[in-house]
C-alpha atoms as a PDB file:
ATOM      1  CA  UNK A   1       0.000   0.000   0.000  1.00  0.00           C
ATOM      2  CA  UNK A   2       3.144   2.275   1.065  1.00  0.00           C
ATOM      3  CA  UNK A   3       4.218   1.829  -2.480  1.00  0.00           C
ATOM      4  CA  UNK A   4       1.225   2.715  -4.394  1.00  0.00           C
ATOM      5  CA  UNK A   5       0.835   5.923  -2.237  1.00  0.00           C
ATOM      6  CA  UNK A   6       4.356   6.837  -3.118  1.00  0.00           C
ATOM      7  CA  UNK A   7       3.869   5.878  -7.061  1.00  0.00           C
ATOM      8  CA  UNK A   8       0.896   7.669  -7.110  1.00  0.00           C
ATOM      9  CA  UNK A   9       2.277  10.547  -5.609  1.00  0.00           C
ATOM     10  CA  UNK A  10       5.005  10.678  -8.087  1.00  0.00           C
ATOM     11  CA  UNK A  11       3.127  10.570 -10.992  1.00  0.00           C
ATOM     12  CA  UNK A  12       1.340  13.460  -9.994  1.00  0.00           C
ATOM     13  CA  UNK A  13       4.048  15.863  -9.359  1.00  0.00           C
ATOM     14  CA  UNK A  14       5.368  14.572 -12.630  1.00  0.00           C
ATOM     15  CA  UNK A  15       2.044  14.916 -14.419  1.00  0.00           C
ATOM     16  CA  UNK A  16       2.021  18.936 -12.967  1.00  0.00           C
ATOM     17  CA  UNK A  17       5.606  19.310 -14.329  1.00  0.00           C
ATOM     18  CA  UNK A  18       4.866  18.833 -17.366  1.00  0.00           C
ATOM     19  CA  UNK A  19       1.688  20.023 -17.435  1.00  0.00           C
ATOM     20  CA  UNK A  20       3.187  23.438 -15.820  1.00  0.00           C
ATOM     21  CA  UNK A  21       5.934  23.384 -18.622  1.00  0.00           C
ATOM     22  CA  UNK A  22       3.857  23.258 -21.574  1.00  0.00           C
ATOM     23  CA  UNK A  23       1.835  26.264 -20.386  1.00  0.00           C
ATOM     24  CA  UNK A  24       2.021  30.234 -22.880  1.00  0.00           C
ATOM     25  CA  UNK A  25       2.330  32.220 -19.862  1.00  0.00           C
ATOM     26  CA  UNK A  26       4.757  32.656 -17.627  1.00  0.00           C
ATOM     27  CA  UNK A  27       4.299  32.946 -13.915  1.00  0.00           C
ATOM     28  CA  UNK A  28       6.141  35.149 -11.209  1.00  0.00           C
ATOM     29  CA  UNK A  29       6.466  34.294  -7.220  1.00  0.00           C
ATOM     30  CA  UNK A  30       3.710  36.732  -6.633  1.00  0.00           C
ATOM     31  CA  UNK A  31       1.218  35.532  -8.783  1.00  0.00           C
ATOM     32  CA  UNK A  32       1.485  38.132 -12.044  1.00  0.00           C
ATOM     33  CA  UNK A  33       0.852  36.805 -15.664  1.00  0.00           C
ATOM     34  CA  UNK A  34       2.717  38.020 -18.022  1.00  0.00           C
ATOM     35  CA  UNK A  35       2.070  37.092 -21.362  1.00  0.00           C
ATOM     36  CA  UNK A  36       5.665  35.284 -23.471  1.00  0.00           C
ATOM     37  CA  UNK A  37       6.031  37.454 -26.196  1.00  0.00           C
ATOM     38  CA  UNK A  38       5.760  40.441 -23.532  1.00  0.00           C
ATOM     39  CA  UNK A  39       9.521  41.452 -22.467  1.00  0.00           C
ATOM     40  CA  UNK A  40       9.700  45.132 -22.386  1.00  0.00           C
ATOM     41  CA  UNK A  41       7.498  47.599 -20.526  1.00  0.00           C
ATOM     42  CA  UNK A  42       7.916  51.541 -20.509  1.00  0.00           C
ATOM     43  CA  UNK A  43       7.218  53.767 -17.510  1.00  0.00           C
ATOM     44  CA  UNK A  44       6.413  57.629 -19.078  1.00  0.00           C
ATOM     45  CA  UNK A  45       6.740  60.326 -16.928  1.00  0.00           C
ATOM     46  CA  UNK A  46       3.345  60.735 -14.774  1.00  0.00           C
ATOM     47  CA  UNK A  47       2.818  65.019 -14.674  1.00  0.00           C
ATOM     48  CA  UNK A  48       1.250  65.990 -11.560  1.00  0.00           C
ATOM     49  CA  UNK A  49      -2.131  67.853 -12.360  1.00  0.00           C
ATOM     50  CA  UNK A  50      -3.524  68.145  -8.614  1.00  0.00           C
ATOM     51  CA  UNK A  51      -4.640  71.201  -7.401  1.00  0.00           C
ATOM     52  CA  UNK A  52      -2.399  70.486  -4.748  1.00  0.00           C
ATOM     53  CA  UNK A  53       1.003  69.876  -5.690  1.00  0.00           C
ATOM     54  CA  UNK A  54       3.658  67.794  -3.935  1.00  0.00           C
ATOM     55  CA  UNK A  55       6.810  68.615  -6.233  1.00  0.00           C
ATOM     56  CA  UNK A  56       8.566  65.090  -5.665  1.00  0.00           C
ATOM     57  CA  UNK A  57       5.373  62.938  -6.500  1.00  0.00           C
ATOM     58  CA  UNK A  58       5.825  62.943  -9.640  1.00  0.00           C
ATOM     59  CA  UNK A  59       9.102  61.431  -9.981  1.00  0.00           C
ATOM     60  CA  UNK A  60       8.523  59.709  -6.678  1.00  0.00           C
ATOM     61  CA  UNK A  61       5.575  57.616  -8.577  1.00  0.00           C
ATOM     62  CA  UNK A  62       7.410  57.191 -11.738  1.00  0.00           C
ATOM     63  CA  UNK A  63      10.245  55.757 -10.133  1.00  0.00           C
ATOM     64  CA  UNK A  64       8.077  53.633  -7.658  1.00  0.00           C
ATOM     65  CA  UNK A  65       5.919  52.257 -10.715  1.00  0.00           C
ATOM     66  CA  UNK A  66       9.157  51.409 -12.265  1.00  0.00           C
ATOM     67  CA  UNK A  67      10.507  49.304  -9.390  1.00  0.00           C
ATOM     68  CA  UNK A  68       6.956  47.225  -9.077  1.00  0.00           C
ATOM     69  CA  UNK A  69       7.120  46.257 -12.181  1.00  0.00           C
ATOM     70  CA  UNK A  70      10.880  44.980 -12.289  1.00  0.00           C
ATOM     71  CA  UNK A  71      10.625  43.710  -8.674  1.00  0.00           C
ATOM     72  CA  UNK A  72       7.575  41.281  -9.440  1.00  0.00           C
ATOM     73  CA  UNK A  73       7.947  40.441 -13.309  1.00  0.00           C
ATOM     74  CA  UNK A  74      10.420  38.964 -15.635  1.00  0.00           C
ATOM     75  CA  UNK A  75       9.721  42.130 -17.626  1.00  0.00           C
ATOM     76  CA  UNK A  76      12.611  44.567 -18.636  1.00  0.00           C
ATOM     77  CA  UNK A  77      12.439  48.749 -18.381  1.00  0.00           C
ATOM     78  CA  UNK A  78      12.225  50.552 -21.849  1.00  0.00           C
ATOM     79  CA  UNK A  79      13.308  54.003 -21.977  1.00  0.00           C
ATOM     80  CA  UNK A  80      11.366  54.116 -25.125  1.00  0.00           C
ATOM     81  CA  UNK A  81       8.249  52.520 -25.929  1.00  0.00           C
ATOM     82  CA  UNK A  82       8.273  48.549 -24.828  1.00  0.00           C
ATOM     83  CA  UNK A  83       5.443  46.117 -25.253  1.00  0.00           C
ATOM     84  CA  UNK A  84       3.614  47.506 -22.644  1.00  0.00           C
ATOM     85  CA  UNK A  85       3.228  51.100 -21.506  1.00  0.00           C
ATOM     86  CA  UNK A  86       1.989  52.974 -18.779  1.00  0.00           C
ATOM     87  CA  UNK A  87       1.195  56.709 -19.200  1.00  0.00           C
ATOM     88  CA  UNK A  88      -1.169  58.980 -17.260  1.00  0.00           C
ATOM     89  CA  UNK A  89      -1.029  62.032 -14.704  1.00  0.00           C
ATOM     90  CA  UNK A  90      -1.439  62.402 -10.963  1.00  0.00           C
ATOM     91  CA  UNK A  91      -4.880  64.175 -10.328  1.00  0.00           C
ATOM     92  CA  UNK A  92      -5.243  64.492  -7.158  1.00  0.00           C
ATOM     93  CA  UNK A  93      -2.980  65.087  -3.810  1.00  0.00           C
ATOM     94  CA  UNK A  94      -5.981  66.161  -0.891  1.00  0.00           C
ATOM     95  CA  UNK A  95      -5.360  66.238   2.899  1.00  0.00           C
ATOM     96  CA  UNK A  96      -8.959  66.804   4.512  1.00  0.00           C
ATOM     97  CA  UNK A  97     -10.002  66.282   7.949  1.00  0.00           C
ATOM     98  CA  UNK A  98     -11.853  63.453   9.425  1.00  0.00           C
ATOM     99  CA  UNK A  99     -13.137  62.343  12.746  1.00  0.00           C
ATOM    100  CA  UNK A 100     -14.220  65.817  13.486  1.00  0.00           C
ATOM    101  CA  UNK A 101     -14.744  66.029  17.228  1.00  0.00           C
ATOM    102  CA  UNK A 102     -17.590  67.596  19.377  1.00  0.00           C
ATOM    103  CA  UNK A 103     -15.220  70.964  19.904  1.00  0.00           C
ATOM    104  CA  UNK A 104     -15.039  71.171  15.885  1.00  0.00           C
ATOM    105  CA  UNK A 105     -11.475  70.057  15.874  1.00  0.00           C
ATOM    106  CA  UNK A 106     -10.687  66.747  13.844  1.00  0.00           C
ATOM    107  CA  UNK A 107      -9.092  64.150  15.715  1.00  0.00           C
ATOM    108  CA  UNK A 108      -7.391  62.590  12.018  1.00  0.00           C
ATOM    109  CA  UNK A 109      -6.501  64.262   8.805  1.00  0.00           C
ATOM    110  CA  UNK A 110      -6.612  62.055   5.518  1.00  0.00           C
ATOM    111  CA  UNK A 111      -3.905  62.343   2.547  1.00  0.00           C
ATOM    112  CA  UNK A 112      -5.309  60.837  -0.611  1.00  0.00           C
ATOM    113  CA  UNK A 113      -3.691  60.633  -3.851  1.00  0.00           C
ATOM    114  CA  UNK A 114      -5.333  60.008  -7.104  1.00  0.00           C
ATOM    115  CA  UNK A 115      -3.536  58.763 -10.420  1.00  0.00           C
ATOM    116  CA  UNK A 116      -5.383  58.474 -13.583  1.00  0.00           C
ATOM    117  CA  UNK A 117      -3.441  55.555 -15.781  1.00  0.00           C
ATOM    118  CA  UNK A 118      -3.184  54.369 -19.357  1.00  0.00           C
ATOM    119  CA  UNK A 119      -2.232  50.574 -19.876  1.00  0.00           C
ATOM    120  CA  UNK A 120      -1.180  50.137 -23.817  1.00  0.00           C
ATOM    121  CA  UNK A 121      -0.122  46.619 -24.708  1.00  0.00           C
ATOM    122  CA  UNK A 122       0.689  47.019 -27.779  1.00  0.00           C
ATOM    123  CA  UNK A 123       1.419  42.773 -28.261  1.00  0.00           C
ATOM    124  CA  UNK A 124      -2.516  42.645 -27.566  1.00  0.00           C
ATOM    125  CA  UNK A 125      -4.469  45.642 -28.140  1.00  0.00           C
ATOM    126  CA  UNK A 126      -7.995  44.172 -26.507  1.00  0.00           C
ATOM    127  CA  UNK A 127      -5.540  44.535 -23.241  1.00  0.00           C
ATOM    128  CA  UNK A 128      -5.376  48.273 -23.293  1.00  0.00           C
ATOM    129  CA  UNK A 129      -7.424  49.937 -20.756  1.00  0.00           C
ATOM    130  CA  UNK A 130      -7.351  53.325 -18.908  1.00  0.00           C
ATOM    131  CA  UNK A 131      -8.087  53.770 -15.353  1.00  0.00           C
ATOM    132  CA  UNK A 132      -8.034  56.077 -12.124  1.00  0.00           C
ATOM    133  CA  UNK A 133      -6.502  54.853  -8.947  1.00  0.00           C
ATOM    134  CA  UNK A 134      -6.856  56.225  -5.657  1.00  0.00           C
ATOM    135  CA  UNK A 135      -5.404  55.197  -2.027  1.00  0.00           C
ATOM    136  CA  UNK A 136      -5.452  56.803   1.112  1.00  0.00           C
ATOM    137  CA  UNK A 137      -3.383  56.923   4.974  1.00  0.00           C
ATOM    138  CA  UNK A 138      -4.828  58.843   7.961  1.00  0.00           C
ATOM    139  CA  UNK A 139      -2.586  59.889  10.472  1.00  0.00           C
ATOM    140  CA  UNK A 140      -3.230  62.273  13.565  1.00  0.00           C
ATOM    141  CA  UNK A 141      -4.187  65.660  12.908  1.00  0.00           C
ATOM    142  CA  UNK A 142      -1.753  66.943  16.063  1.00  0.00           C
ATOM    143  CA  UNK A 143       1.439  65.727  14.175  1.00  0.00           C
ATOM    144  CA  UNK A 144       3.091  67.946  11.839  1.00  0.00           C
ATOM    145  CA  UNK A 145       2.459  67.138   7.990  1.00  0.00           C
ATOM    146  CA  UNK A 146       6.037  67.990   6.958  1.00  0.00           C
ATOM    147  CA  UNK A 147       7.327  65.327   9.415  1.00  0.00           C
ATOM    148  CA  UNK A 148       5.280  62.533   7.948  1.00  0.00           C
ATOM    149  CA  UNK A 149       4.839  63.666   4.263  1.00  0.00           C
ATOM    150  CA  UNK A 150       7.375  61.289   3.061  1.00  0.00           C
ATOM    151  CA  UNK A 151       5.971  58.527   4.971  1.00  0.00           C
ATOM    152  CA  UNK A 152       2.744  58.792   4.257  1.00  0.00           C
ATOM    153  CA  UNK A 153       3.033  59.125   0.604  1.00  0.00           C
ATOM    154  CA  UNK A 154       5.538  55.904   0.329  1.00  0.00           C
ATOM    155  CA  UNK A 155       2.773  54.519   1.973  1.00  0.00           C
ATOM    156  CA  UNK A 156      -0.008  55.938  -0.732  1.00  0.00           C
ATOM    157  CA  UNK A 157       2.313  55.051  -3.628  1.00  0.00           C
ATOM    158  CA  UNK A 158       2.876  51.757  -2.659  1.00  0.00           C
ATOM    159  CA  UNK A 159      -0.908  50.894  -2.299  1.00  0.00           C
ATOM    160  CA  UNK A 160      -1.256  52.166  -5.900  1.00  0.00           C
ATOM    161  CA  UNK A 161       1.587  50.968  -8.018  1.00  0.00           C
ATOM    162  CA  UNK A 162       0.096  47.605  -6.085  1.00  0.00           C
ATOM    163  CA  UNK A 163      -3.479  47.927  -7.449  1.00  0.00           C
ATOM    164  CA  UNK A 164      -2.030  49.461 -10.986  1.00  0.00           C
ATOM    165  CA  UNK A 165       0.192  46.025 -10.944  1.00  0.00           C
ATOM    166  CA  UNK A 166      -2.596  43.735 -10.153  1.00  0.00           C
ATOM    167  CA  UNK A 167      -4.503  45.049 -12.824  1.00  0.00           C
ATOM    168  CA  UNK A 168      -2.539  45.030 -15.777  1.00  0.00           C
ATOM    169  CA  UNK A 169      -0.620  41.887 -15.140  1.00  0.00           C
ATOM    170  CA  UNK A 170      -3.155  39.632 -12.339  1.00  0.00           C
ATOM    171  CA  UNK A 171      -6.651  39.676 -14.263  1.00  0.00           C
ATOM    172  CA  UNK A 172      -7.777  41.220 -11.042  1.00  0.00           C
END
């Protein structure tokens, strides 16, 4: 009985070998798809058009959306146009109050940033899409903003490029 367990066993990890190896598209650790004949992807400069401007968000994003996508893909950074591209604007940078208390104080303050994006794949058209993304962090109104700016907004970005990730290479 030991035996057929073990044979049994075997054949199935050898059945989802090959099974695994014959597949079109190509896995990462973090569960992206990206398609094979994708190898390239460009990252254009994201202007910020907020009312409210942060003058590092801009290249902070860029740069942030760059690393994402070389951190969890096979995928290689065009300066010029790759396979896919990623092009858009930062539309919104807010800070408003919240948890307003009975003396008319609020208790937390909310930094939101909102990044409209254009996916192109330009290997598969029907894959294009354009999109706004938005993520917050609340933090105590009684700290000081310029103390936690940086913070908070590694914080934002990273929710973003996350979501903007998910959707162009997860089918989320």
């Amino acid at each position: 009985m030991v035996n057929g367990r073990f044979l049994a066993s075997r054949l199935f990890w050898v059945a989802a070998v090959v099974l695994m190896a014959g597949c079109k598209v190509q896995m990462t650790f973090r569960g992206s798809s990206v398609p094979e004949n994708v190898n390239t992807a460009s990252v254009q400069y994201f202007e910020n058009r907020a009312p409210l401007i942060n003058p590092l968000l801009s290249q902070t994003f860029t740069e942030a959306l760059k690393d994402r996508i070389t951190s969890e893909s096979r995928l290689i950074i065009n300066d010029e146009v790759g396979d896919v591209d990623f092009s858009g604007e930062i539309t919104g940078y807010d800070l408003r109050p919240m948890a307003i208390q009975a003396n008319a104080i609020s208790a937390e303050t909310r930094m939101t940033i909102s990044i409209r994006v254009r996916y192109r794949n330009f290997k598969n058209p029907q894959q294009n899409w354009e999109s706004s993304f938005s993520a917050y962090a609340d933090f105590e109104s009684s700290q000081n903003i310029t103390a936690i700016e940086s913070e908070l907004v590694s914080d934002i970005v990273d929710q973003i490029t996350e979501n903007i990730f998910n959707k162009a290479f997860s089918d989320w």
